[in-house]
C-alpha atoms as a PDB file:
ATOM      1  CA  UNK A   1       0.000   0.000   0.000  1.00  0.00           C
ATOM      2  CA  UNK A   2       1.330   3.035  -0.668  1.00  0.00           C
ATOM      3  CA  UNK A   3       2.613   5.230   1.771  1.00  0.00           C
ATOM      4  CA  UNK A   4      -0.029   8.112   2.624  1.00  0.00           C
ATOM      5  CA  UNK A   5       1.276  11.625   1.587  1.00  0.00           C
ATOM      6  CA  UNK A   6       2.066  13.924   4.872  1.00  0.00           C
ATOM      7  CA  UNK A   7      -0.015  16.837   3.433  1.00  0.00           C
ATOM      8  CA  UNK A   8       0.897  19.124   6.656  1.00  0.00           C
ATOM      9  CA  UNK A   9       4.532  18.327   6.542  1.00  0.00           C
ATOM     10  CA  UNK A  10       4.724  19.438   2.865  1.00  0.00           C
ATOM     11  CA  UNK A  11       2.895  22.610   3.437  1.00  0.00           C
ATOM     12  CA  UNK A  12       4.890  23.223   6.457  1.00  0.00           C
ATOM     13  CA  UNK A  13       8.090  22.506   4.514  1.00  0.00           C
ATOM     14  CA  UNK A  14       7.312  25.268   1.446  1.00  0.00           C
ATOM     15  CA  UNK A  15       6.357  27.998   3.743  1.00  0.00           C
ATOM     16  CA  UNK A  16      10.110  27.728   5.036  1.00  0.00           C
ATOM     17  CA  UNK A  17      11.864  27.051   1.717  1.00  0.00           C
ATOM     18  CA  UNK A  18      13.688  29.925   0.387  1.00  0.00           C
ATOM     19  CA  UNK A  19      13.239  30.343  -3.097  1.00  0.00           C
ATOM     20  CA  UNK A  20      15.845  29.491  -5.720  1.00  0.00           C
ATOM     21  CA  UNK A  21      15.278  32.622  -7.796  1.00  0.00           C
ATOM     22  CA  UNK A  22      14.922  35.741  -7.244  1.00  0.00           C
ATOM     23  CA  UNK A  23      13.824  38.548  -9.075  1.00  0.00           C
ATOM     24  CA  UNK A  24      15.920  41.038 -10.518  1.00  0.00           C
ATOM     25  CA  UNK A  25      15.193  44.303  -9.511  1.00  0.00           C
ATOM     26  CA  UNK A  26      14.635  47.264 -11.949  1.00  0.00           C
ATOM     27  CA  UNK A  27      17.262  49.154 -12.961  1.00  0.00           C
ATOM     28  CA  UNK A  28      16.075  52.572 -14.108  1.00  0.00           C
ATOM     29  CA  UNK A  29      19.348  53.431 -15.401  1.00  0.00           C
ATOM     30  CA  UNK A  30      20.422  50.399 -17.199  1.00  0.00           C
ATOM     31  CA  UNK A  31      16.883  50.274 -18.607  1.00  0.00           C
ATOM     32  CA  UNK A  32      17.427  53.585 -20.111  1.00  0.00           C
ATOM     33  CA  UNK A  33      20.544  53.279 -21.651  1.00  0.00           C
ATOM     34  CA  UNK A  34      19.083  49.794 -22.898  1.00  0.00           C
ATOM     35  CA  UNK A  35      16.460  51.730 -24.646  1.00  0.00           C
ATOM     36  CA  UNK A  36      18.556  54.187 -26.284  1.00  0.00           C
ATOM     37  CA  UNK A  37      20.862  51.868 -27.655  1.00  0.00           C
ATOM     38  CA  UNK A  38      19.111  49.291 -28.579  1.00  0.00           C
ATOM     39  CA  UNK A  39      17.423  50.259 -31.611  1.00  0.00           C
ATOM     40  CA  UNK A  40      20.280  52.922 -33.383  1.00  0.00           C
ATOM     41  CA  UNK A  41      18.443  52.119 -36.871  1.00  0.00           C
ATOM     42  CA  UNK A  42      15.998  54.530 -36.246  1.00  0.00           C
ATOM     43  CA  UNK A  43      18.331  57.244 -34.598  1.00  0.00           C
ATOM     44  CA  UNK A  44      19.747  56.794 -38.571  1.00  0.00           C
ATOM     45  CA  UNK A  45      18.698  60.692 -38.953  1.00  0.00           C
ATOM     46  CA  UNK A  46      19.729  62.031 -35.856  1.00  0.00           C
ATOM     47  CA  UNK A  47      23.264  60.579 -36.364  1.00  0.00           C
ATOM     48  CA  UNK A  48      23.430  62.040 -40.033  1.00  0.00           C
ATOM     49  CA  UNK A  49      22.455  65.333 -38.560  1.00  0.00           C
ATOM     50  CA  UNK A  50      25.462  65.580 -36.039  1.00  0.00           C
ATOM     51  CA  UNK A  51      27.478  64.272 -39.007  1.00  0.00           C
ATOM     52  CA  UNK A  52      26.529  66.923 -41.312  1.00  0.00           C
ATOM     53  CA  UNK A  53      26.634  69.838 -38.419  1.00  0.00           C
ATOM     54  CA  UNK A  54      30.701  68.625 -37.506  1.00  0.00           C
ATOM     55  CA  UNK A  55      31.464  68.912 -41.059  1.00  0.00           C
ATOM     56  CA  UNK A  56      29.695  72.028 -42.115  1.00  0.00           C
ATOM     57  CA  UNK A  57      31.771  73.430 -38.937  1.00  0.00           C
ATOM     58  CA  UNK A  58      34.902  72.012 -39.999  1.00  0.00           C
ATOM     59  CA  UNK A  59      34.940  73.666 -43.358  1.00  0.00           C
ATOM     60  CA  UNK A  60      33.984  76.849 -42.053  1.00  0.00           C
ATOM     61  CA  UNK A  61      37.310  76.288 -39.718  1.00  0.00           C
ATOM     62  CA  UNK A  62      39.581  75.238 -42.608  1.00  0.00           C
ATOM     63  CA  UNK A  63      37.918  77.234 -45.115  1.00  0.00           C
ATOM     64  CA  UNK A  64      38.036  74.169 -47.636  1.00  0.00           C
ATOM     65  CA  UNK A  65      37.114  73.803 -51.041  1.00  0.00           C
ATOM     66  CA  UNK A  66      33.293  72.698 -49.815  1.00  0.00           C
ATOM     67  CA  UNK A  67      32.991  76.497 -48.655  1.00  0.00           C
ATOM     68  CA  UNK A  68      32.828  77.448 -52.381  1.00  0.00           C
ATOM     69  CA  UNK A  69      30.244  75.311 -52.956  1.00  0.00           C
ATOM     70  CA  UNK A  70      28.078  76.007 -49.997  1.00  0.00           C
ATOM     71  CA  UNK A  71      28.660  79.811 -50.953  1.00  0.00           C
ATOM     72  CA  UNK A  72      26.403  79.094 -54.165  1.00  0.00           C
ATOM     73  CA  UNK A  73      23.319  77.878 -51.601  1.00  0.00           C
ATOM     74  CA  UNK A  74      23.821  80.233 -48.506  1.00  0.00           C
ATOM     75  CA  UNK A  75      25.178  83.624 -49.113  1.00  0.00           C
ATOM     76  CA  UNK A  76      27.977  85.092 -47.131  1.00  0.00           C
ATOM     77  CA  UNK A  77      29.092  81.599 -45.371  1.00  0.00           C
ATOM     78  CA  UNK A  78      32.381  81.771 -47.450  1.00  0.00           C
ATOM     79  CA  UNK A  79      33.594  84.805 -45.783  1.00  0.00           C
ATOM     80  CA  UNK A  80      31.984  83.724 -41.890  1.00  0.00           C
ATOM     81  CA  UNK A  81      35.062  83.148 -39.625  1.00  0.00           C
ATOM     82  CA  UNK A  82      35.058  79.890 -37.449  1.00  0.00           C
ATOM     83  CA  UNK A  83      35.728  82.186 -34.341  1.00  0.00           C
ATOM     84  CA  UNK A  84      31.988  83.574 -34.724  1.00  0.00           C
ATOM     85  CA  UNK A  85      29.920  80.344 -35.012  1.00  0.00           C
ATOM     86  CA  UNK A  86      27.873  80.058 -31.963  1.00  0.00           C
ATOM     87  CA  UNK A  87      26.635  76.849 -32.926  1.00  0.00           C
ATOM     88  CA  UNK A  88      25.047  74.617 -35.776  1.00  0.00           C
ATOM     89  CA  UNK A  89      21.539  73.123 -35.666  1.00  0.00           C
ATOM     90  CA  UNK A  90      19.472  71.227 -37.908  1.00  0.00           C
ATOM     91  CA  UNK A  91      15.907  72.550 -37.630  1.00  0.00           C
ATOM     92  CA  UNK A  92      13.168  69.832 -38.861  1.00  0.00           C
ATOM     93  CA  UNK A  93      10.541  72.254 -39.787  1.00  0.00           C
ATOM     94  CA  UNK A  94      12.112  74.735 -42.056  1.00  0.00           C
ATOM     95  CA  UNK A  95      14.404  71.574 -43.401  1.00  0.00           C
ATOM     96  CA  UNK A  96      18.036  73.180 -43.314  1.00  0.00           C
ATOM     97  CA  UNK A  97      20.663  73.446 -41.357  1.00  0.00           C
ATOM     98  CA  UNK A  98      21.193  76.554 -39.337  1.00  0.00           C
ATOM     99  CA  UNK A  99      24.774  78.117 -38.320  1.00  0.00           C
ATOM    100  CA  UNK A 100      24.118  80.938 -35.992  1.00  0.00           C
ATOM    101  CA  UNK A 101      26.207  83.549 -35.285  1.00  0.00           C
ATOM    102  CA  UNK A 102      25.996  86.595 -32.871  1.00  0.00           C
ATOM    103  CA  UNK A 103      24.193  88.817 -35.746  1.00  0.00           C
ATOM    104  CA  UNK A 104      23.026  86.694 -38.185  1.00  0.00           C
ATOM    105  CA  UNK A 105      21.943  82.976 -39.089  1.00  0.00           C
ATOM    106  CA  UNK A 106      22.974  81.406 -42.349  1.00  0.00           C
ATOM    107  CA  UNK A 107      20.572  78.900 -43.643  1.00  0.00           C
ATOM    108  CA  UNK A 108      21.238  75.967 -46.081  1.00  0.00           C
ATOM    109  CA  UNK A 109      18.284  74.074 -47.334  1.00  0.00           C
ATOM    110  CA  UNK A 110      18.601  70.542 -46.941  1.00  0.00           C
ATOM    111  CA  UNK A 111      18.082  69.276 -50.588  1.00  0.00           C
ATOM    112  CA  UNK A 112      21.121  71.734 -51.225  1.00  0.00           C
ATOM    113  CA  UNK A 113      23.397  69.507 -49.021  1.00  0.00           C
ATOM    114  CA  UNK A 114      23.317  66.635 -51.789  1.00  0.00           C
ATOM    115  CA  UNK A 115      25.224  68.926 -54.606  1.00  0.00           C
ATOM    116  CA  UNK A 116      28.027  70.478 -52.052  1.00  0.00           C
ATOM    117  CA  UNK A 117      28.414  66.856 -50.106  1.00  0.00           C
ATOM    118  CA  UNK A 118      27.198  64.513 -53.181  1.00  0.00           C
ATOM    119  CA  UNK A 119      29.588  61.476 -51.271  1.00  0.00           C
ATOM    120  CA  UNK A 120      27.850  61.566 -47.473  1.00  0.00           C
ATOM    121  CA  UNK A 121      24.336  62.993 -48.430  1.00  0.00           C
ATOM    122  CA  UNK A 122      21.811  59.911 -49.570  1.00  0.00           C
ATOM    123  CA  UNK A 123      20.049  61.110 -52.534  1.00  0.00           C
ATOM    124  CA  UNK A 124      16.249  61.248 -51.475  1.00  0.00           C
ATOM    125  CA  UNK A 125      12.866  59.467 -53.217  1.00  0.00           C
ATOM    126  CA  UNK A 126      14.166  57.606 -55.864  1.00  0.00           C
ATOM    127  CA  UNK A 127      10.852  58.198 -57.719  1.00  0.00           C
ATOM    128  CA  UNK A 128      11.706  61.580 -58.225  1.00  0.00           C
ATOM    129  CA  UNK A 129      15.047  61.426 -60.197  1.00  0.00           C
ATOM    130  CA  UNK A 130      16.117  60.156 -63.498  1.00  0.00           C
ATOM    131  CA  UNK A 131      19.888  58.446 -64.104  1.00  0.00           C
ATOM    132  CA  UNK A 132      21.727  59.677 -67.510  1.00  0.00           C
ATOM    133  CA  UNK A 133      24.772  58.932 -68.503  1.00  0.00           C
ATOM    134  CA  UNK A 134      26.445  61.596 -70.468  1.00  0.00           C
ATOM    135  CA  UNK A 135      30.333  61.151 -71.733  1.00  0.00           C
ATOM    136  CA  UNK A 136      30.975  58.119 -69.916  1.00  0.00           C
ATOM    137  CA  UNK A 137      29.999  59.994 -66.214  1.00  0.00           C
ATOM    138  CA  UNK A 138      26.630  58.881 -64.956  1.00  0.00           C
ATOM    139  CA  UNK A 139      23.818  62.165 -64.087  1.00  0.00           C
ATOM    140  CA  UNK A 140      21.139  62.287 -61.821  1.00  0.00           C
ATOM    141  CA  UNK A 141      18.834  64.794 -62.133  1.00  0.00           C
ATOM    142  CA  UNK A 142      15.465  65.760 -60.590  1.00  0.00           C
ATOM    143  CA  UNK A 143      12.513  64.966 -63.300  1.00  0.00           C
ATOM    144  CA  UNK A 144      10.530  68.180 -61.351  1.00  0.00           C
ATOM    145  CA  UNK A 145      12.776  70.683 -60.564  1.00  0.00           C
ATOM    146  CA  UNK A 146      15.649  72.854 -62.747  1.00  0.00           C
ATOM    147  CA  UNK A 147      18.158  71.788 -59.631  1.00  0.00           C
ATOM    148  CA  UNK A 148      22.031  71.040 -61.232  1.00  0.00           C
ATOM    149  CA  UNK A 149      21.997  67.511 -61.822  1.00  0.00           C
ATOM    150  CA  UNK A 150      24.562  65.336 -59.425  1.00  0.00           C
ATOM    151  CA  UNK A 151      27.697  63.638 -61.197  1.00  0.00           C
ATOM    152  CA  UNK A 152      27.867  60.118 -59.647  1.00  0.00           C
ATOM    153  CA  UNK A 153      31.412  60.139 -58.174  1.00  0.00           C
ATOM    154  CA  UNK A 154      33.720  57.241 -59.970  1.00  0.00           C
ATOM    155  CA  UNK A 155      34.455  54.153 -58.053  1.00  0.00           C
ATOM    156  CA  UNK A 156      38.464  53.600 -57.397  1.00  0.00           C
ATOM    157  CA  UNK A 157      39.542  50.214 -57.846  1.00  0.00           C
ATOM    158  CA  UNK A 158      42.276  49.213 -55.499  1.00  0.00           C
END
């Protein structure tokens, strides 16, 4: 016959068990960073923002050949000193980047980025350009707008 189970002996005997897991506790902090680092895929923007900011500033500092360009799309950046930039910011509304100084803000439109920077900036909508190829260089050009079409930089074989 089997042996009768001691119901009050087991019940006895849990209630004074410790348990073998425990739970972590929450961690605000490491939750946090967690979440901000988790997912950089769709910080993608933000990241190409502070990009474009540090090098907009570092031309203005070393007065490189990029200066020229951005002269064409914001007037009077070519002769702004690095000394005088206050800071950079991208604003989301107005779609440009923004380099204030103590008198004046010089605004360059987004969309202009892609003809002074044509290796870093991604060129946007795919439905809205057109790909020529015009003495051996490849061209792409907006089908809507009169904008300077974009010479698709060579590829340099090693």
């Amino acid at each position: 016959m089997p042996d009768e189970l001691d119901i009050e002996g087991l019940l006895a005997r849990m209630n004074t068990t410790e348990p073998t897991s425990q739970k972590e506790e929450f961690n605000l902090t490491e939750y946090l960073n967690y979440k901000k680092f988790s997912n950089l895929e769709e910080h993608h923007d933000y990241w190409m923002e502070i990009k474009i900011c540090k090098i907009i500033l570092n031309d203005i500092k070393s007065h490189s050949a990029f200066l020229e360009k951005l002269s064409r799309y914001c007037e009077g950046i070519k002769s702004l000193d690095f000394s005088d930039v206050q800071k950079i910011r991208y604003d989301a509304e107005e779609e440009s980047y923004i380099v204030y100084t103590n008198d004046r803000r010089y605004e360059i439109y987004e969309d202009d980025l892609r003809f002074v920077y044509p290796r870093i900036i991604d060129v946007p909508d795919a439905a809205e350009y057109e790909v020529a190829i015009e003495n051996g260089g490849v061209l792409v050009f907006n089908k809507y707008t009169e904008d300077p079409a974009y010479k698709v930089p060579e590829r340099i074989e090693k």
